[in-house]
N, C-alpha and C. Protein backbone atom coordinates (compact mmCIF):
# COMPACT_ATOMS: atom_id res chain seq x y z
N UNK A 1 0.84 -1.20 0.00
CA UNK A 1 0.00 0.00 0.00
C UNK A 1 0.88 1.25 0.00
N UNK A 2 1.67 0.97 0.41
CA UNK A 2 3.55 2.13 0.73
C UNK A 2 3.40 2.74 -0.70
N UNK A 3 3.82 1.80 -1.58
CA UNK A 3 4.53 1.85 -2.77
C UNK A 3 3.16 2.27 -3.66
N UNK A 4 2.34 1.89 -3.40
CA UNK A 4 0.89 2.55 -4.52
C UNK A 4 0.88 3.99 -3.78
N UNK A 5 1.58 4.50 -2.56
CA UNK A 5 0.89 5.80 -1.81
C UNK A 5 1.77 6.59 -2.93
N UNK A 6 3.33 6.02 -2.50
CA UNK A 6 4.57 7.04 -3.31
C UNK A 6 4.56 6.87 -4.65
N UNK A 7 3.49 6.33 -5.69
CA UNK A 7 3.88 6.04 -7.07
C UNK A 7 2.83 6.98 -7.41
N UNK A 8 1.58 7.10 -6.16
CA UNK A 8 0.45 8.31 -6.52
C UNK A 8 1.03 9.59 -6.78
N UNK A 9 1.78 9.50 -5.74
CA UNK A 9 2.72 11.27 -5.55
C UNK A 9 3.80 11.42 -6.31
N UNK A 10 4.17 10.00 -6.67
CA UNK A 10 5.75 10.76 -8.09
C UNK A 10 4.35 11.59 -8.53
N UNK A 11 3.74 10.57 -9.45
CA UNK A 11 2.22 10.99 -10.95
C UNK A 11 1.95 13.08 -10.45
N UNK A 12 1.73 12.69 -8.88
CA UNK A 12 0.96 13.82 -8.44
C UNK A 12 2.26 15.04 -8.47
N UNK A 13 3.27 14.50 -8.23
CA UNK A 13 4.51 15.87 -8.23
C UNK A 13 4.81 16.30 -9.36
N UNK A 14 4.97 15.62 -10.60
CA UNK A 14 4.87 16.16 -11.77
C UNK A 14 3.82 16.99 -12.20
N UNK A 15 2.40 16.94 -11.63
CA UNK A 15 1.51 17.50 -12.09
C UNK A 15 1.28 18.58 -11.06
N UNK A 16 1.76 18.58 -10.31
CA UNK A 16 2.17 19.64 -9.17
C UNK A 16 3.01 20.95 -9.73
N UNK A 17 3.91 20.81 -10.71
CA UNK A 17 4.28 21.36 -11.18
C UNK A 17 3.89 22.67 -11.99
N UNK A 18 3.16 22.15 -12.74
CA UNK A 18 1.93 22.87 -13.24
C UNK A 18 0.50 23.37 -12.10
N UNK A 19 0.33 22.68 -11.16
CA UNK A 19 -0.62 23.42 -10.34
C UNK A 19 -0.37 22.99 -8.91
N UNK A 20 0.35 23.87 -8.09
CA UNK A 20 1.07 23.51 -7.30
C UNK A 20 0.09 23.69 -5.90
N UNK A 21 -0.80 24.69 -5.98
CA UNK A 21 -2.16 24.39 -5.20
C UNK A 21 -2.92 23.34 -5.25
N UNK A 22 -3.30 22.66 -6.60
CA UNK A 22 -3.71 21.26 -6.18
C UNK A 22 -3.06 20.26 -6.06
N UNK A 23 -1.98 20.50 -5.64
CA UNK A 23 -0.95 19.35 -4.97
C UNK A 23 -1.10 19.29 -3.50
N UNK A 24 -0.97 20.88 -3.36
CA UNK A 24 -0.87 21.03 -1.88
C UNK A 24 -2.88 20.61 -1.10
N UNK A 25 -4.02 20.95 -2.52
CA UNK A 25 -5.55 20.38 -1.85
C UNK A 25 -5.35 18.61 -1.90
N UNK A 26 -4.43 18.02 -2.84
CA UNK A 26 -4.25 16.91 -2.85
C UNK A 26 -3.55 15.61 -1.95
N UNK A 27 -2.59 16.54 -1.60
CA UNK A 27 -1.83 16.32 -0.40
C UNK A 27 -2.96 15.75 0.99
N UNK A 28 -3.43 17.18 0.97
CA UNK A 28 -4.04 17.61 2.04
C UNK A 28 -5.21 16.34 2.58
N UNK A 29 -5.83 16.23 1.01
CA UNK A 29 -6.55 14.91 1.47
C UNK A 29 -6.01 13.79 1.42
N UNK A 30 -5.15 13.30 0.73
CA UNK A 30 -4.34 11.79 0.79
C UNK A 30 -3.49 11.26 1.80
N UNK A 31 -3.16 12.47 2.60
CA UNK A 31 -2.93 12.48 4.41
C UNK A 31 -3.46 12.16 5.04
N UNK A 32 -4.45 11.92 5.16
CA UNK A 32 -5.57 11.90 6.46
C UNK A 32 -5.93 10.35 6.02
N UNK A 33 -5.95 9.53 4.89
CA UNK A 33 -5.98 8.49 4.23
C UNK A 33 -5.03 7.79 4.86
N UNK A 34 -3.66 8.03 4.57
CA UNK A 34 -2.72 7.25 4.83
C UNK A 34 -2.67 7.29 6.15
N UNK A 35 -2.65 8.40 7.28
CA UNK A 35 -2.93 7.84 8.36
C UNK A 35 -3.89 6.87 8.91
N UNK A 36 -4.60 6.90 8.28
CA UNK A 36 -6.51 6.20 8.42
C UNK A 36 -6.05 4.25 8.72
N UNK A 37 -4.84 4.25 7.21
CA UNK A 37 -4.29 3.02 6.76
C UNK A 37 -3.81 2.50 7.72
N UNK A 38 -2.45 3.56 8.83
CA UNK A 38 -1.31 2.94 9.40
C UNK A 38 -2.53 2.56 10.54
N UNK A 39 -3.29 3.68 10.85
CA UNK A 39 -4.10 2.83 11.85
C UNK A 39 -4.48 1.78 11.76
């Protein structure tokens, strides 16, 4: 599940690039996810 989180966010940092606010609304929600997980 590690490796599908960090292969979302390479995809998502490249496209971050170009809109670096919805990286940071993207972020924002895929955090609260991955903690959700480790729990």
């Amino acid at each position: 599940m590690v490796s599908n989180l960090n292969h979302t966010l390479e995809i998502e940092k490249r496209q971050g690039n170009i809109s670096k606010i919805q990286y940071s609304h993207y972020q924002a929600i895929i955090y609260p996810c991955s903690i959700e997980i480790v729990v």
